[in-house]
Protein backbone atom coordinates (compact mmCIF):
# COMPACT_ATOMS: atom_id res chain seq x y z
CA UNK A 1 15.53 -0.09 -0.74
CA UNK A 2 13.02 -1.57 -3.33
CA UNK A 3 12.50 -4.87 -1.78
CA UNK A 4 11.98 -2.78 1.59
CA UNK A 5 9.15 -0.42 -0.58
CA UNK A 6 7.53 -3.89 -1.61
CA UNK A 7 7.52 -5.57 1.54
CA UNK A 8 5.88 -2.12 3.35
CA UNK A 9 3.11 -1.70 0.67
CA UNK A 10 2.61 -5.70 0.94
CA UNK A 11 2.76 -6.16 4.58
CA UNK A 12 0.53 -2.66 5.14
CA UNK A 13 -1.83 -3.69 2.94
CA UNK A 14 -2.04 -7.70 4.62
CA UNK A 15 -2.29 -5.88 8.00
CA UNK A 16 -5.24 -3.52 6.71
CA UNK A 17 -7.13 -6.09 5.09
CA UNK A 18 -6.84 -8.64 7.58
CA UNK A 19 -7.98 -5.85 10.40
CA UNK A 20 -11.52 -6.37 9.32
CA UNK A 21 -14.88 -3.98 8.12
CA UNK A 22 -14.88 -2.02 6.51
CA UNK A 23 -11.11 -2.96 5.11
CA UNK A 24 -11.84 -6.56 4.23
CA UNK A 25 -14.77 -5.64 2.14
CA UNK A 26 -12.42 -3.12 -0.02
CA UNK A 27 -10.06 -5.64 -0.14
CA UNK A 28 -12.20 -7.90 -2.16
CA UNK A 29 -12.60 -5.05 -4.58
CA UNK A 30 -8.90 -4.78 -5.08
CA UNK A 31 -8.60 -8.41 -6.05
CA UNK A 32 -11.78 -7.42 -8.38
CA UNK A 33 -9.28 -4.92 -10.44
CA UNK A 34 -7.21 -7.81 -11.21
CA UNK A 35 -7.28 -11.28 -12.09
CA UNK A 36 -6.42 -14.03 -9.71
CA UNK A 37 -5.24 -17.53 -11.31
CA UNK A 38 -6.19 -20.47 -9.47
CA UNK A 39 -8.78 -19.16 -7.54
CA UNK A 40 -10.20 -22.56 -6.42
CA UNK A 41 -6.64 -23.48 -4.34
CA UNK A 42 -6.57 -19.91 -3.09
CA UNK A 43 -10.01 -20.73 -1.76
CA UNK A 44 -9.13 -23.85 -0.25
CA UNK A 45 -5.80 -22.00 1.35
CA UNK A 46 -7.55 -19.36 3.11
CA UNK A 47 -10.45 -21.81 4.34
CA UNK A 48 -7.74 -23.70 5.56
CA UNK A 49 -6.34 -20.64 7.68
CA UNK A 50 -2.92 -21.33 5.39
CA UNK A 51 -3.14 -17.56 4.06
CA UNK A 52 -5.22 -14.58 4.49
CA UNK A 53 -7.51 -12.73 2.66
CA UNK A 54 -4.65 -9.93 3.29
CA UNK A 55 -2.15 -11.80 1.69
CA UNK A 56 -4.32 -12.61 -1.04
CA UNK A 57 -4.97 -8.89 -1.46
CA UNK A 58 -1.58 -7.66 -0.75
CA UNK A 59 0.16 -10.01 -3.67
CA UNK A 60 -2.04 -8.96 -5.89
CA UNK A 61 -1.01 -5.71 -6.02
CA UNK A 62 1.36 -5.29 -8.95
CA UNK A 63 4.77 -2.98 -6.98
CA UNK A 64 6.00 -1.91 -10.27
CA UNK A 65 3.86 1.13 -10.97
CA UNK A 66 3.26 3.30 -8.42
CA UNK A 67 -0.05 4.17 -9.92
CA UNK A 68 -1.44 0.85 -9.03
CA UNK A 69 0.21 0.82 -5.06
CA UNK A 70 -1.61 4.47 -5.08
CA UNK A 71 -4.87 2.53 -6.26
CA UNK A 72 -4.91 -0.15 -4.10
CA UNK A 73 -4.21 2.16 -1.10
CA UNK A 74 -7.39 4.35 -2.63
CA UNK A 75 -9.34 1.61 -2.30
CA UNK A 76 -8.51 0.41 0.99
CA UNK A 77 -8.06 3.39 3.00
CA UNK A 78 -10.28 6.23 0.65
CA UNK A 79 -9.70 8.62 -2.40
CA UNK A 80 -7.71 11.25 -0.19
CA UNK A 81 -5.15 9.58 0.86
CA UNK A 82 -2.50 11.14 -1.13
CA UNK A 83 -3.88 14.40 0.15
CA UNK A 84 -3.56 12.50 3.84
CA UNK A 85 -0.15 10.94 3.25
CA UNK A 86 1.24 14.66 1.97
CA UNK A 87 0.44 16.00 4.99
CA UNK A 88 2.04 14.03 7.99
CA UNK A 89 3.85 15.83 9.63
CA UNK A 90 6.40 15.24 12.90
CA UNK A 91 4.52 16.89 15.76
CA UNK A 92 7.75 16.07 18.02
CA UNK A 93 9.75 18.35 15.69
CA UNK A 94 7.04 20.79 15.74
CA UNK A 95 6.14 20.65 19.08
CA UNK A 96 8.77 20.11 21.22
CA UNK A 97 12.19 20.80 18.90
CA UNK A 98 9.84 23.96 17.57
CA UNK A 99 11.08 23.14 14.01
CA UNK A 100 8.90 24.12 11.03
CA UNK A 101 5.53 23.00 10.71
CA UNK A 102 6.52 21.15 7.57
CA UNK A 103 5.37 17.81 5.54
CA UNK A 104 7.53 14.87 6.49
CA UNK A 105 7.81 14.11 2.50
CA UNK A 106 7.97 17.85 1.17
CA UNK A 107 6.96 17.44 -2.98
CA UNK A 108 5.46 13.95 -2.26
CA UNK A 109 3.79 13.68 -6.04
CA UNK A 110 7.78 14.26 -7.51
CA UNK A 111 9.04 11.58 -5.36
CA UNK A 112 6.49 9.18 -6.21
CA UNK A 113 7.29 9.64 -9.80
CA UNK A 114 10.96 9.25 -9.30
CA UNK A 115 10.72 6.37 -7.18
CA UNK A 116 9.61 3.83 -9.21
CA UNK A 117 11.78 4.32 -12.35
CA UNK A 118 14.94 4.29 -10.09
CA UNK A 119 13.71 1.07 -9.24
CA UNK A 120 13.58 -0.27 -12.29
CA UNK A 121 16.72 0.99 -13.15
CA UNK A 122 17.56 -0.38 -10.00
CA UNK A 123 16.87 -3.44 -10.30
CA UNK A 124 16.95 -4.94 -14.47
């Protein structure tokens, strides 16, 4: 389940970045945040179309707090979208199974904080 949490927040971020303006640009300032070793052979990798600026971006991202995957997606995508991501809902349940108009992820903030320490319980 972790690995499958790490390779959705990397491969969503990749895909973002990669798409272009205005998500490229805020990519840039998530690599910014942090500090990139070797820059001059990342450089040469992406002018050499080995890797993209996504995955650049996207591995930088540290997957161990979910502060900083909440960050990075602030960045990218804007400083709502926790207040966006709380309130998906499933319009086929809604609509057509005339279920409750209810959050996919009902108490999203107390599942974010519980889902990173079972992780690292998880997984040391």
């Amino acid at each position: 389940m972790v690995t499958f949490f790490e390779a959705a927040v990397r491969t969503a971020v990749q895909q973002l970045v990669d798409f272009g303006t205005p998500f490229n640009a805020r990519g840039v300032k998530v690599l910014a945040r942090g500090s990139i070793r070797d820059s001059a052979t990342l450089l040469l990798a992406i002018h050499a179309d080995q890797v993209s600026l996504g995955d650049v971006v996207a591995y930088s991202i540290s997957t161990h707090d979910i502060g900083n995957v909440i960050s990075a997606f602030e960045l990218l995508i804007g400083n709502d979208f926790k207040q966006r991501i709380a309130s998906i809902r499933d319009r086929r349940e809604v609509e057509l199974d005339k279920k409750p108009d209810e959050p996919i992820i009902p108490d999203l903030n107390q599942r974010l904080m519980t889902l990173l320490p079972v992780r690292s319980t998880c997984c040391s």
